[in-house]
C-alpha atoms as a PDB file:
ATOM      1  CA  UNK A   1     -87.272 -37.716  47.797  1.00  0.00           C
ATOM      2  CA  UNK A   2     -84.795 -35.093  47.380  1.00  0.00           C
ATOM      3  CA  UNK A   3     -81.738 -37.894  47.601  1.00  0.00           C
ATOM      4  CA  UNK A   4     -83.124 -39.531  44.561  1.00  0.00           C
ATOM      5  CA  UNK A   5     -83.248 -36.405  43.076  1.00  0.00           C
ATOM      6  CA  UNK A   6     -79.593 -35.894  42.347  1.00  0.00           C
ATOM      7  CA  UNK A   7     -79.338 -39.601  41.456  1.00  0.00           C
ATOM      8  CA  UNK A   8     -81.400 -38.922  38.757  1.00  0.00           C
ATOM      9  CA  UNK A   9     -79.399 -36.327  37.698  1.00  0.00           C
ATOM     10  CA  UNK A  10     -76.081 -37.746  37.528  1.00  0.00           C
ATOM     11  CA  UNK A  11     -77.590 -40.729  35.388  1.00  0.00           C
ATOM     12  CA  UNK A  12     -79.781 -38.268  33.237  1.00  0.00           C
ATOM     13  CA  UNK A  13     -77.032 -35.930  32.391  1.00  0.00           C
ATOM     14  CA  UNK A  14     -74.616 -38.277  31.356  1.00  0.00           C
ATOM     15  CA  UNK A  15     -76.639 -40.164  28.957  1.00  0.00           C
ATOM     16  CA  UNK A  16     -77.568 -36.577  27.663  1.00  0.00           C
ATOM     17  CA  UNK A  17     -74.261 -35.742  27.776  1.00  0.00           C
ATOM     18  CA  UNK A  18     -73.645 -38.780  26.044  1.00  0.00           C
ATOM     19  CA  UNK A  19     -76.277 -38.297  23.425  1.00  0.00           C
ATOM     20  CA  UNK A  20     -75.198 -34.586  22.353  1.00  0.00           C
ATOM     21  CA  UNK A  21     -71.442 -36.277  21.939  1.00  0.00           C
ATOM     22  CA  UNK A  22     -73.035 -38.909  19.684  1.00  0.00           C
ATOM     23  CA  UNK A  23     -75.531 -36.286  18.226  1.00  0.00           C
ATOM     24  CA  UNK A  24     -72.647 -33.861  17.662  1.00  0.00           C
ATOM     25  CA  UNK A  25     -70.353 -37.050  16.483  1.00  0.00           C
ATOM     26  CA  UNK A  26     -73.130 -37.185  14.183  1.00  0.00           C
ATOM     27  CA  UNK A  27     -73.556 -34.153  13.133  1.00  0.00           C
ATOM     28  CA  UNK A  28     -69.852 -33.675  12.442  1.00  0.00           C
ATOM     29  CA  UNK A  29     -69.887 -37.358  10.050  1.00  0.00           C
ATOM     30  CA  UNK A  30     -72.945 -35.966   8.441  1.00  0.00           C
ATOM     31  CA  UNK A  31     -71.115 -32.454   7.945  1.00  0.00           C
ATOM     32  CA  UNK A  32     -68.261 -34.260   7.061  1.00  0.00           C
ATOM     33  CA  UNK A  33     -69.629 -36.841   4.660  1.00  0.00           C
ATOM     34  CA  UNK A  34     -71.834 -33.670   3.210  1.00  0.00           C
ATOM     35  CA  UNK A  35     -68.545 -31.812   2.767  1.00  0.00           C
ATOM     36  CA  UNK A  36     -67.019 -34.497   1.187  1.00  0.00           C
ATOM     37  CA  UNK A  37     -69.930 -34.998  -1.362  1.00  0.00           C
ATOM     38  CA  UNK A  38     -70.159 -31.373  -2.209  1.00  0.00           C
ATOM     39  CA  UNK A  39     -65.956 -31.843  -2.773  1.00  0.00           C
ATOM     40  CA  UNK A  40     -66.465 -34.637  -4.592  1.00  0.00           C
ATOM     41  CA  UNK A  41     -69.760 -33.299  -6.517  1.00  0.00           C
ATOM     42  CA  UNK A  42     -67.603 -30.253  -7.287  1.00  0.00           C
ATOM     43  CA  UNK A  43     -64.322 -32.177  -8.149  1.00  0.00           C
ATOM     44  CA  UNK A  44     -66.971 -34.748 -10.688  1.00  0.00           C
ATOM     45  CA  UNK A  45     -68.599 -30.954 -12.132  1.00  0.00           C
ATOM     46  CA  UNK A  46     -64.962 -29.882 -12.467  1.00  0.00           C
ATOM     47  CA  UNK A  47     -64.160 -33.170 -14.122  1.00  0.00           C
ATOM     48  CA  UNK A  48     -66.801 -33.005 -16.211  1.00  0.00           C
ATOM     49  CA  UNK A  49     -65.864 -28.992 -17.248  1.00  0.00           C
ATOM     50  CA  UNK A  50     -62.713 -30.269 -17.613  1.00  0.00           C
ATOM     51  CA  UNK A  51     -63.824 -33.055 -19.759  1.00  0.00           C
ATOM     52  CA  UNK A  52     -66.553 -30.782 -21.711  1.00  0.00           C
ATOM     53  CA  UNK A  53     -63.652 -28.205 -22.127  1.00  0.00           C
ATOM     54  CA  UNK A  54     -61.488 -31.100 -23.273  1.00  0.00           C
ATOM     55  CA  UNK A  55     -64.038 -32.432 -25.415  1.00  0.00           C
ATOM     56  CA  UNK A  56     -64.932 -28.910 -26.778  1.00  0.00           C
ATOM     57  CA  UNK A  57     -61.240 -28.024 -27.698  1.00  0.00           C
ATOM     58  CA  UNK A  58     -60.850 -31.326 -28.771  1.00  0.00           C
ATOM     59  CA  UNK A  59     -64.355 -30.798 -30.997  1.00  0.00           C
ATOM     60  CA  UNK A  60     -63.298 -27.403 -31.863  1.00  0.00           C
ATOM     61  CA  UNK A  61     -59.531 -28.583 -33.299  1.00  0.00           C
ATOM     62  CA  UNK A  62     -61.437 -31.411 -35.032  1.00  0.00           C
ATOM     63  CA  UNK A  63     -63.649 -29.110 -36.340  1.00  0.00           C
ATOM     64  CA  UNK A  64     -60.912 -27.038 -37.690  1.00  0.00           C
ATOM     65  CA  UNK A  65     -58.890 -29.501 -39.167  1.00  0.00           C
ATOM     66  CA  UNK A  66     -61.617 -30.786 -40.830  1.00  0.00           C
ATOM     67  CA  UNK A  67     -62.722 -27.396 -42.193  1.00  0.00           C
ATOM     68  CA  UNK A  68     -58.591 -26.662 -42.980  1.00  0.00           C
ATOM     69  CA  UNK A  69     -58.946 -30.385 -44.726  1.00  0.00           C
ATOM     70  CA  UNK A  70     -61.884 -29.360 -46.419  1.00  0.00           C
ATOM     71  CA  UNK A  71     -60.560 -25.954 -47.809  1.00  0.00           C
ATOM     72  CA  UNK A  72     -56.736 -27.479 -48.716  1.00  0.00           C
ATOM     73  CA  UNK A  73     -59.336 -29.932 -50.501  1.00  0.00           C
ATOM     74  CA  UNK A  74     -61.342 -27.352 -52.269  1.00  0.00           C
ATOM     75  CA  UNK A  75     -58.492 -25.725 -52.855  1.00  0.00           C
ATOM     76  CA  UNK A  76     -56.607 -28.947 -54.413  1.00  0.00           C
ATOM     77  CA  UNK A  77     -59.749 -29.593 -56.178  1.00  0.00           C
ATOM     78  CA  UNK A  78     -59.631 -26.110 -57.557  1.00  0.00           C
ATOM     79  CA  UNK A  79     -55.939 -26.265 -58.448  1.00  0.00           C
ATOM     80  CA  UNK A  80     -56.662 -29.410 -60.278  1.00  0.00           C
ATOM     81  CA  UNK A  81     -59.776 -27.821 -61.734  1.00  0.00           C
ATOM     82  CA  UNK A  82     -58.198 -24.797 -63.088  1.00  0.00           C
ATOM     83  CA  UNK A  83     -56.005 -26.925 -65.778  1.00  0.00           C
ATOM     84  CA  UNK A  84     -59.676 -28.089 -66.581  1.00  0.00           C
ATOM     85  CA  UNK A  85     -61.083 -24.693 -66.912  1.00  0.00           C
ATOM     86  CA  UNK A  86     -58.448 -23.334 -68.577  1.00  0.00           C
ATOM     87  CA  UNK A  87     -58.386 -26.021 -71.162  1.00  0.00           C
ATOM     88  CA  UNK A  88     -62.270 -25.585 -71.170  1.00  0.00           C
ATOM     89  CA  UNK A  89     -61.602 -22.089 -71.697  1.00  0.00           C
ATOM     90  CA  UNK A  90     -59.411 -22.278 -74.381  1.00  0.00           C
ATOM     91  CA  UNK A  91     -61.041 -25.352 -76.232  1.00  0.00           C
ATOM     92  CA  UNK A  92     -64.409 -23.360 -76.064  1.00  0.00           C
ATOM     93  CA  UNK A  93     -62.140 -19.973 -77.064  1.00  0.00           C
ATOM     94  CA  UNK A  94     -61.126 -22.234 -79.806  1.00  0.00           C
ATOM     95  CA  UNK A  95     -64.307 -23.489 -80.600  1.00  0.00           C
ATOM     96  CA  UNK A  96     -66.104 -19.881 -80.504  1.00  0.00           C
ATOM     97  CA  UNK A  97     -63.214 -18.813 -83.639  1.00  0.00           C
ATOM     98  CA  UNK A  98     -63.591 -22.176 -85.406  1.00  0.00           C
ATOM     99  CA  UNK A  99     -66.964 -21.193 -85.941  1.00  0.00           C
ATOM    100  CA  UNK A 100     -66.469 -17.392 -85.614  1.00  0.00           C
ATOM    101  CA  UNK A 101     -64.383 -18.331 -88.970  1.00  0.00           C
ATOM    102  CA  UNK A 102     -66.646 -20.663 -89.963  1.00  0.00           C
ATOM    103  CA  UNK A 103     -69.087 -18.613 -90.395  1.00  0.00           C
ATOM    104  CA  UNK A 104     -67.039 -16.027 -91.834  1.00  0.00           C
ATOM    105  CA  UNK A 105     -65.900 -17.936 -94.324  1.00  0.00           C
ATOM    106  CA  UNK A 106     -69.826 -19.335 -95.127  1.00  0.00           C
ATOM    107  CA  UNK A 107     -70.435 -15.609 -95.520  1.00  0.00           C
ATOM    108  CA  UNK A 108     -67.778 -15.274 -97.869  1.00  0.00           C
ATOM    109  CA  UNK A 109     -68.587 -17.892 -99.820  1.00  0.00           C
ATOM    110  CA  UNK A 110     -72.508 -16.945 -99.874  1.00  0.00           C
ATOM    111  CA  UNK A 111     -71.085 -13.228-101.002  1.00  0.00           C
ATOM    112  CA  UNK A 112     -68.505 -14.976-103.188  1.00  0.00           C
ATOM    113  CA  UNK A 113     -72.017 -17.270-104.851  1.00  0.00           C
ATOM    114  CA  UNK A 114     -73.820 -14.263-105.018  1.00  0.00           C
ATOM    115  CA  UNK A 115     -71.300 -12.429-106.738  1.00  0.00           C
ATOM    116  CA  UNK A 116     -70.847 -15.291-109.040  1.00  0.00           C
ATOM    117  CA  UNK A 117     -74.604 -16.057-109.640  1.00  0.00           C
ATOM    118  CA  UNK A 118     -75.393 -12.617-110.346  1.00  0.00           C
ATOM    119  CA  UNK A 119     -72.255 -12.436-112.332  1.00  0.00           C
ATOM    120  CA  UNK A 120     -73.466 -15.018-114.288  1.00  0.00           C
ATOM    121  CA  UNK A 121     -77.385 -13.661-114.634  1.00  0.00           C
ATOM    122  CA  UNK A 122     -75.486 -10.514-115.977  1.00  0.00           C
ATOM    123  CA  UNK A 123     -73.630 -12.523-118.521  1.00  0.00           C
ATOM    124  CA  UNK A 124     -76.852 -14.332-119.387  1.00  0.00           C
ATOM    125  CA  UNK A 125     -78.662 -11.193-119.703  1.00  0.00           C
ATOM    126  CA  UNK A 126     -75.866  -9.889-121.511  1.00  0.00           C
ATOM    127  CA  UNK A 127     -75.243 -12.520-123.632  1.00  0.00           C
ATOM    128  CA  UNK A 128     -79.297 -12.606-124.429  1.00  0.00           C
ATOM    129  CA  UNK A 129     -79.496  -9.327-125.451  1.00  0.00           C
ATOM    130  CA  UNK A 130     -76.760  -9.658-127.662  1.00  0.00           C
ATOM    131  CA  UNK A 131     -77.922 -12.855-129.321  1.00  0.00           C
ATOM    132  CA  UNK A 132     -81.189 -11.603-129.578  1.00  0.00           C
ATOM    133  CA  UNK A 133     -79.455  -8.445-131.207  1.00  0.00           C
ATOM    134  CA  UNK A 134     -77.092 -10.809-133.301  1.00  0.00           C
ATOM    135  CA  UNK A 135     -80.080 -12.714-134.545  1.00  0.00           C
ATOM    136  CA  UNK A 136     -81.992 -10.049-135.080  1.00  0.00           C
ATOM    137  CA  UNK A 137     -78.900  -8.759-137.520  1.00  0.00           C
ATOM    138  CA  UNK A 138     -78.704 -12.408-138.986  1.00  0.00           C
ATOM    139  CA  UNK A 139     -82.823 -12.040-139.980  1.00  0.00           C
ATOM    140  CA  UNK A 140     -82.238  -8.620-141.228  1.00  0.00           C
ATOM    141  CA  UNK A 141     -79.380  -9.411-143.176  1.00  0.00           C
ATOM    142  CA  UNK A 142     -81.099 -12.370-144.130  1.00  0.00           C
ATOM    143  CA  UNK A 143     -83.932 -10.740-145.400  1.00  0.00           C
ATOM    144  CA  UNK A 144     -81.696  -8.505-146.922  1.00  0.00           C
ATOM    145  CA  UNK A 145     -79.575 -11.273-148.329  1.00  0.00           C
ATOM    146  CA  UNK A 146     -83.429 -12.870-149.605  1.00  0.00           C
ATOM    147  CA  UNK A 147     -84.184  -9.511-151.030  1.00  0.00           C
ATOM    148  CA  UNK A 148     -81.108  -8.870-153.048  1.00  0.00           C
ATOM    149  CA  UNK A 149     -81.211 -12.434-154.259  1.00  0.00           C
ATOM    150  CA  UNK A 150     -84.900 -11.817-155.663  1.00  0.00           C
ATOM    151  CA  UNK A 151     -83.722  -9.062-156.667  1.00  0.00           C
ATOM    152  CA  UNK A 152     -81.109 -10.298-158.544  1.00  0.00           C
ATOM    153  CA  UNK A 153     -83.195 -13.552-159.797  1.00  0.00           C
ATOM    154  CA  UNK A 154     -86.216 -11.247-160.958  1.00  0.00           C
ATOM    155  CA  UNK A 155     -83.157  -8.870-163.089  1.00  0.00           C
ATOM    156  CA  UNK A 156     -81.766 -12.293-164.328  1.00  0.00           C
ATOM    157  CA  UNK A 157     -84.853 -13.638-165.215  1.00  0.00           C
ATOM    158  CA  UNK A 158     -86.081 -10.368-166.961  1.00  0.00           C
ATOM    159  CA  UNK A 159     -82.955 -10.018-168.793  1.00  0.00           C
ATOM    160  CA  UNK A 160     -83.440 -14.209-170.657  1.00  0.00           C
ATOM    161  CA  UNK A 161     -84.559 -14.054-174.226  1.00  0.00           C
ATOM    162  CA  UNK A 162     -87.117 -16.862-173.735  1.00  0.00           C
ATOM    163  CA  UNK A 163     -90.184 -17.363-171.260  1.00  0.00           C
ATOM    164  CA  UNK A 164     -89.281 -19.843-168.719  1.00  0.00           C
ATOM    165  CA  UNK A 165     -91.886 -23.103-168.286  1.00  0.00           C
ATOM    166  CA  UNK A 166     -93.325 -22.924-164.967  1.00  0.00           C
ATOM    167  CA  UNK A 167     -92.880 -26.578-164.398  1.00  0.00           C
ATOM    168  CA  UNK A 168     -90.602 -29.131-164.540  1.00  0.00           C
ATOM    169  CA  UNK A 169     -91.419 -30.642-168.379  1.00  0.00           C
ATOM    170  CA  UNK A 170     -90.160 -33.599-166.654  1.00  0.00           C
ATOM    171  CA  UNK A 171     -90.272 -35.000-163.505  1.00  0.00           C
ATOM    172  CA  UNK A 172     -87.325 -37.945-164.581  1.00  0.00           C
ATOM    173  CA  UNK A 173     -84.736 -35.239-163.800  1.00  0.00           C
ATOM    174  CA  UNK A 174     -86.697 -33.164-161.058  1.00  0.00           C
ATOM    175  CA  UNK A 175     -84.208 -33.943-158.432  1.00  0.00           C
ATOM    176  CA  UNK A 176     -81.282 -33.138-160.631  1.00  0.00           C
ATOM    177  CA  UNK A 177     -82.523 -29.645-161.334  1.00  0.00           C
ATOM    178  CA  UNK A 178     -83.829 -29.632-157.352  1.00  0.00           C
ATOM    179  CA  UNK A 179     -80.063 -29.722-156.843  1.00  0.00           C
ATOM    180  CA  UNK A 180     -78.717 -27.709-159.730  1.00  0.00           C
ATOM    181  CA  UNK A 181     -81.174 -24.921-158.855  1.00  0.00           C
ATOM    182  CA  UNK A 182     -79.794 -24.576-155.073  1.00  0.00           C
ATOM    183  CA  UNK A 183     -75.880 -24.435-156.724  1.00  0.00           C
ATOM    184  CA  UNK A 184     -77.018 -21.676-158.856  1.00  0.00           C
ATOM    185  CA  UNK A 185     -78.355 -19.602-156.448  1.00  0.00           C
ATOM    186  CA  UNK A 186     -75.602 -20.250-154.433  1.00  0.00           C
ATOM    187  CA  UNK A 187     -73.105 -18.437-156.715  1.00  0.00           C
ATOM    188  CA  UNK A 188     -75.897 -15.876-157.793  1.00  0.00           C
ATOM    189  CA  UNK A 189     -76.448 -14.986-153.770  1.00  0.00           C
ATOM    190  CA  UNK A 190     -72.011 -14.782-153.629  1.00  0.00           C
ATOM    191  CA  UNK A 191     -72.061 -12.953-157.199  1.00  0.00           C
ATOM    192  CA  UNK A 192     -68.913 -15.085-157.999  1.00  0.00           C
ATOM    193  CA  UNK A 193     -67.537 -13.238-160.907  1.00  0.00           C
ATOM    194  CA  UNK A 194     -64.782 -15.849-161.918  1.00  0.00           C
ATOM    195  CA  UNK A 195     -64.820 -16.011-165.642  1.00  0.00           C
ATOM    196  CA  UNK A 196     -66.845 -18.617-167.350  1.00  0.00           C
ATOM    197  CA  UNK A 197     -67.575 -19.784-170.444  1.00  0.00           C
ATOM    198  CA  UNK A 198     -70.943 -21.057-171.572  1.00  0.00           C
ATOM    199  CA  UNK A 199     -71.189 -23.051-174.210  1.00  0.00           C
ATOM    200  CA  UNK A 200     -73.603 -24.749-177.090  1.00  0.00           C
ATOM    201  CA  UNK A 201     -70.958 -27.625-178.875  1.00  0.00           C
ATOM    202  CA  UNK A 202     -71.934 -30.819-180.559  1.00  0.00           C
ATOM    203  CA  UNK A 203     -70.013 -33.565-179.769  1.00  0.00           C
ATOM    204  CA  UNK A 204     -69.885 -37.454-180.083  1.00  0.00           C
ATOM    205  CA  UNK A 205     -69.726 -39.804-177.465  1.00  0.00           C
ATOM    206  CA  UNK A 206     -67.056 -42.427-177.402  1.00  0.00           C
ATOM    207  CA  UNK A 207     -69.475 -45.038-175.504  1.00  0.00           C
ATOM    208  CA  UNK A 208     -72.314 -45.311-178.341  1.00  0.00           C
ATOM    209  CA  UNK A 209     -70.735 -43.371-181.125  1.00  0.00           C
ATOM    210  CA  UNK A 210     -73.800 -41.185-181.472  1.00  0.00           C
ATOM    211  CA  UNK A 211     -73.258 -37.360-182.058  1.00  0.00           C
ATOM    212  CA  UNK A 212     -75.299 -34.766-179.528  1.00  0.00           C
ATOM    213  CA  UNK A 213     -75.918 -31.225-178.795  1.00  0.00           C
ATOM    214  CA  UNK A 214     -74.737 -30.233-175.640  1.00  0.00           C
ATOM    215  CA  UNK A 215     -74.783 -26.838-173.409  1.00  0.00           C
ATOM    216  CA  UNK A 216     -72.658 -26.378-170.324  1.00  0.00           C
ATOM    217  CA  UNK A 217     -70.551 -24.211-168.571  1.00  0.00           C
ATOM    218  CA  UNK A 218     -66.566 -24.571-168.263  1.00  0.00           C
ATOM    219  CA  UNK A 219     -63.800 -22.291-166.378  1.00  0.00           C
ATOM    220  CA  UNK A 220     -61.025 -23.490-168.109  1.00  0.00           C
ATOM    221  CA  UNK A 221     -61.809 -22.874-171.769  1.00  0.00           C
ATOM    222  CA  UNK A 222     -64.101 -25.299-173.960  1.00  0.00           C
ATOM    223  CA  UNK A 223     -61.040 -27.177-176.002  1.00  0.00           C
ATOM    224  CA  UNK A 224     -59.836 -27.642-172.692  1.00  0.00           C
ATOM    225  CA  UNK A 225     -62.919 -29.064-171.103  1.00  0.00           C
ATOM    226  CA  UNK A 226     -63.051 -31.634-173.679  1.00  0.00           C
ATOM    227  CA  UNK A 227     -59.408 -32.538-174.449  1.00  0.00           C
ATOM    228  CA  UNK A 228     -58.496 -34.906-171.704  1.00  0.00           C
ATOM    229  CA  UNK A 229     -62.244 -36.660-171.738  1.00  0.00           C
ATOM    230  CA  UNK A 230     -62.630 -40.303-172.381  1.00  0.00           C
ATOM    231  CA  UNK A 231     -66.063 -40.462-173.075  1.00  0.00           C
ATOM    232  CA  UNK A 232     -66.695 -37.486-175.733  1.00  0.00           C
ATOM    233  CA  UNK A 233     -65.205 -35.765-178.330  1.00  0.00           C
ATOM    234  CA  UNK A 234     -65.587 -31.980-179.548  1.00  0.00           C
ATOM    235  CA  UNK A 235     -66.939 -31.824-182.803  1.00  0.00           C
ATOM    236  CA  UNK A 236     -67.880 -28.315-183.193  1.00  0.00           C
ATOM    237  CA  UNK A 237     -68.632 -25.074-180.986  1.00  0.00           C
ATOM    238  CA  UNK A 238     -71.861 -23.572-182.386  1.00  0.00           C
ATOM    239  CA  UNK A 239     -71.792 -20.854-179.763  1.00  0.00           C
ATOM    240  CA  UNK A 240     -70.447 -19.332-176.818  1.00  0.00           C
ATOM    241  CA  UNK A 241     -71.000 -16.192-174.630  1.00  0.00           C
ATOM    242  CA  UNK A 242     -68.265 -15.396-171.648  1.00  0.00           C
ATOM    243  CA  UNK A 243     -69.196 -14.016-168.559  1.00  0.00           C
ATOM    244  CA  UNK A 244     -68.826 -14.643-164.751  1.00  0.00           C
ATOM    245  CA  UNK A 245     -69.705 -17.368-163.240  1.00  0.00           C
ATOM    246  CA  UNK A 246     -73.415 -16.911-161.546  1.00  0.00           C
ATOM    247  CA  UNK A 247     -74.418 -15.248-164.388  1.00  0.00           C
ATOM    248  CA  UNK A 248     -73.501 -18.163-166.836  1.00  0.00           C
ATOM    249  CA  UNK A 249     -74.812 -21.010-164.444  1.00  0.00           C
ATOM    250  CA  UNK A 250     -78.398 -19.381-164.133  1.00  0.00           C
ATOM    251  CA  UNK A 251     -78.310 -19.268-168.483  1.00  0.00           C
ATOM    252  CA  UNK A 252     -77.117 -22.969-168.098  1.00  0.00           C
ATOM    253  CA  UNK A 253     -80.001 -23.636-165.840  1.00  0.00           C
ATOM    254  CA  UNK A 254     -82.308 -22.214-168.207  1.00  0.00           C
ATOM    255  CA  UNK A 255     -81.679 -22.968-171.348  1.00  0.00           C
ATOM    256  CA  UNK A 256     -81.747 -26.602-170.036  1.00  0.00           C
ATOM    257  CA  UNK A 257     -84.834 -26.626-168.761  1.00  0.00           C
ATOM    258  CA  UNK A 258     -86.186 -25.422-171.549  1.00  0.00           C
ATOM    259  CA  UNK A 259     -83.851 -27.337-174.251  1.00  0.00           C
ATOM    260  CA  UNK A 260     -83.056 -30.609-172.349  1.00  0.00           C
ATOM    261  CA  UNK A 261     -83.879 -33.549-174.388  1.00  0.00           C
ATOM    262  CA  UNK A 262     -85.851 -35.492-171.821  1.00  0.00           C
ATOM    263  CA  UNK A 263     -86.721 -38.979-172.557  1.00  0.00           C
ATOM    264  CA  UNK A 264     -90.280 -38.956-173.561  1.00  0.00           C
ATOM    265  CA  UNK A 265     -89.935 -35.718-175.477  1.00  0.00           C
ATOM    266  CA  UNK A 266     -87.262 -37.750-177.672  1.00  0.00           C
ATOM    267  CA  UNK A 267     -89.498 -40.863-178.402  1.00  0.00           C
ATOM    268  CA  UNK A 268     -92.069 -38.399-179.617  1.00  0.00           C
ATOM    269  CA  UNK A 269     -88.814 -36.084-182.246  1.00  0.00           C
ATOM    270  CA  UNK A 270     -87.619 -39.349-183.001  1.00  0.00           C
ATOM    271  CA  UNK A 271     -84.282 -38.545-181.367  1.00  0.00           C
ATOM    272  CA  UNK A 272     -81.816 -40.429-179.583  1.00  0.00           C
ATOM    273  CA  UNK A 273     -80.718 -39.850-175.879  1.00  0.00           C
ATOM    274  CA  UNK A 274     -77.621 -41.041-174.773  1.00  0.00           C
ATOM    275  CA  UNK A 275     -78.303 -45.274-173.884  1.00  0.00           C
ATOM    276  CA  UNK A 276     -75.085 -45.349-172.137  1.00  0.00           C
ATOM    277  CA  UNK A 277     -74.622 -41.986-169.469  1.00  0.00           C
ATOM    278  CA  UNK A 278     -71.461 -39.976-169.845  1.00  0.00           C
ATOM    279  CA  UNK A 279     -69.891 -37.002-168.246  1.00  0.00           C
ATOM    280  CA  UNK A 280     -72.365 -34.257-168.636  1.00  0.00           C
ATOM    281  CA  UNK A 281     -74.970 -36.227-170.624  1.00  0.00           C
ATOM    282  CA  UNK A 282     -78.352 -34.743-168.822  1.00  0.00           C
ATOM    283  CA  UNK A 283     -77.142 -31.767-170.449  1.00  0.00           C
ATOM    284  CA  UNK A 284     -77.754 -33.103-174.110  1.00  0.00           C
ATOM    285  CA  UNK A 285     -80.436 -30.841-175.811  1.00  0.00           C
ATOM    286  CA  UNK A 286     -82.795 -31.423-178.497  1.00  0.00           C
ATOM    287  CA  UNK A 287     -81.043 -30.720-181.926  1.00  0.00           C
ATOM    288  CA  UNK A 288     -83.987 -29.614-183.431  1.00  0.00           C
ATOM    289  CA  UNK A 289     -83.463 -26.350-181.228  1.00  0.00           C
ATOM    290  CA  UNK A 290     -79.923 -25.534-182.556  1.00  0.00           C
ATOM    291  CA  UNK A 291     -81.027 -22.424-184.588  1.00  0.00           C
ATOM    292  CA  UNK A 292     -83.050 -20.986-181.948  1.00  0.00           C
ATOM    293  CA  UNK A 293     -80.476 -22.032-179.147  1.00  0.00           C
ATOM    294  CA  UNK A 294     -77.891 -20.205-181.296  1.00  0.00           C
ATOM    295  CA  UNK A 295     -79.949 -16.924-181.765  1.00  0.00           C
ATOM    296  CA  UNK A 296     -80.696 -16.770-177.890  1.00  0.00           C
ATOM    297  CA  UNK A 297     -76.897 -17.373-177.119  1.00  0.00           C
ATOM    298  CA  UNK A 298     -76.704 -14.091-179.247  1.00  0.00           C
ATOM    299  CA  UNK A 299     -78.729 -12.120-176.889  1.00  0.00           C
ATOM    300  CA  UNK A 300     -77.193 -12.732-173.757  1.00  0.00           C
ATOM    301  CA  UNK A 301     -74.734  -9.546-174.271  1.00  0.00           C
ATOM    302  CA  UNK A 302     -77.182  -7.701-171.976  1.00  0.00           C
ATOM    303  CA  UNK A 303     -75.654  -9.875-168.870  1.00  0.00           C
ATOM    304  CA  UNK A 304     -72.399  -8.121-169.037  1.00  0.00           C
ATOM    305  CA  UNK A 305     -73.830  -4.917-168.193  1.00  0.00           C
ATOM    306  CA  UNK A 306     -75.700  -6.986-164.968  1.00  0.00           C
ATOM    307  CA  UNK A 307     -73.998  -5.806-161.985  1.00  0.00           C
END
């Protein structure tokens, strides 16, 4: 028993002997191969940090060139951009005096319309007032004018030696006196005072041979009023009376209309008017009137003291 003992032993021990080597041989791959993982796991993390750090500088320089990219763009864009504002600035620094003057020049012309308009309302005004003033002169003197021509009609008229008909005896020569009575007051309203004669002649006509009693009025002298006609002849001058010239063609006027040998007043004296018309024949009177014609020509004296 104690023989196999030892035996036992010397089998037991090697095989344990044996199994701590391999164990140990073990232990030492396992160490070994752990080592060499943690190595390698620390080389791959320093790898990778180097990588990361890589990547990071590498993200980091991108990142700043692309923000140096971005600014040297801005800034291009802003150098290009400031020819834009600055030509923005001035076209709108333009634009704001184009309209500065503009409006300026609106306001001058609105002063310059106002001026004008009330430069013309004045004028009007003025110009009003003084026509109304100027025609308020022209009625005065007008009336004025009206009253010293009644005036001097009503002293004419008192001064005639004869009542005056109130009407026209006839109406064949209406329009004739019409006419004659707007030339005489005419030259009564002027007062022309060149010398005149009037006259009471009896002539002949050279057209029916017939002899007539005429009365007119002549500047130039009664021989010379009838020297150079064609149609009459003087015969005789019953009577004259000079004075000026409104004076003798308001007589004229009258004594016609009151003398005039109108055509049915002649049928009824028997007397004959002129059948062919000659220079001054509507101023052929009725002869039947000579006396009295002649004694109211000697009257009319009183005219020359009319003033």
């Amino acid at each position: 028993m104690q023989s196999s003992t030892p035996s036992v032993f010397l089998i037991i021990i090697p095989i344990v002997i044996c199994i701590f080597i391999f164990n140990y041989i073990q232990n030492n791959r396992r160490n070994a191969s752990f080592l060499q993982n943690r190595d390698k796991v620390k080389a791959d993390k320093k790898r990778k940090a180097e990588a990361d750090e890589k990547h990071r500088v590498e993200a980091q320089r991108k990142f700043k060139a692309s923000v140096a990219k971005q600014r040297e763009a801005a800034a291009d864009r802003e150098r290009k951009a400031e020819p834009d504002r600055k030509h923005s600035t001035e076209a709108y620094q333009k634009h704001e005096e184009e309209a500065k003057r503009q409006r300026e020049a609106e306001a001058k012309r609105q002063r310059k319309a106002e001026a004008v308009y009330k430069h013309r309302a004045e004028v009007a005004e003025r110009d009003a007032i003084e026509a109304a003033k100027k025609q308020r002169k022209e009625d005065e003197e007008r009336e004025l004018e009206a009253e010293k021509l009644a005036q001097q009609i009503t002293t004419l008229k008192s001064n005639l030696p004869f009542y005056i008909s109130n009407k026209t005896p006839s109406t064949e020569l209406a329009d004739h006196d019409k006419n004659m009575w707007e030339d005489v007051t005419k030259l009564v309203k002027e007062q022309d005072s060149t010398q005149t004669t009037l006259y009471f002649v009896k002539i002949r006509s050279l057209l029916d041979d017939n002899e007539y009693y005429k009365i007119g009025i002549t500047t130039a002298g009664i021989k010379a009023r009838f020297k150079k006609s064609t149609q009459v002849e003087l015969l005789e001058t019953v009577c004259s009376f000079d004075t000026e010239l409104w004076k003798a063609a308001y007589l004229e006027y009258h004594f016609l209309r009151e003398f005039r040998l109108y055509d049915g007043l002649a049928s009824s004296l028997g007397e004959l008017r002129p059948e062919v018309g000659f220079s001054g024949y509507t101023e052929v009177v009725r002869s039947n009137s000579v006396n009295k014609i002649s004694e109211f020509f000697g009257e009319l004296d009183v005219y020359n003291e009319l003033s």
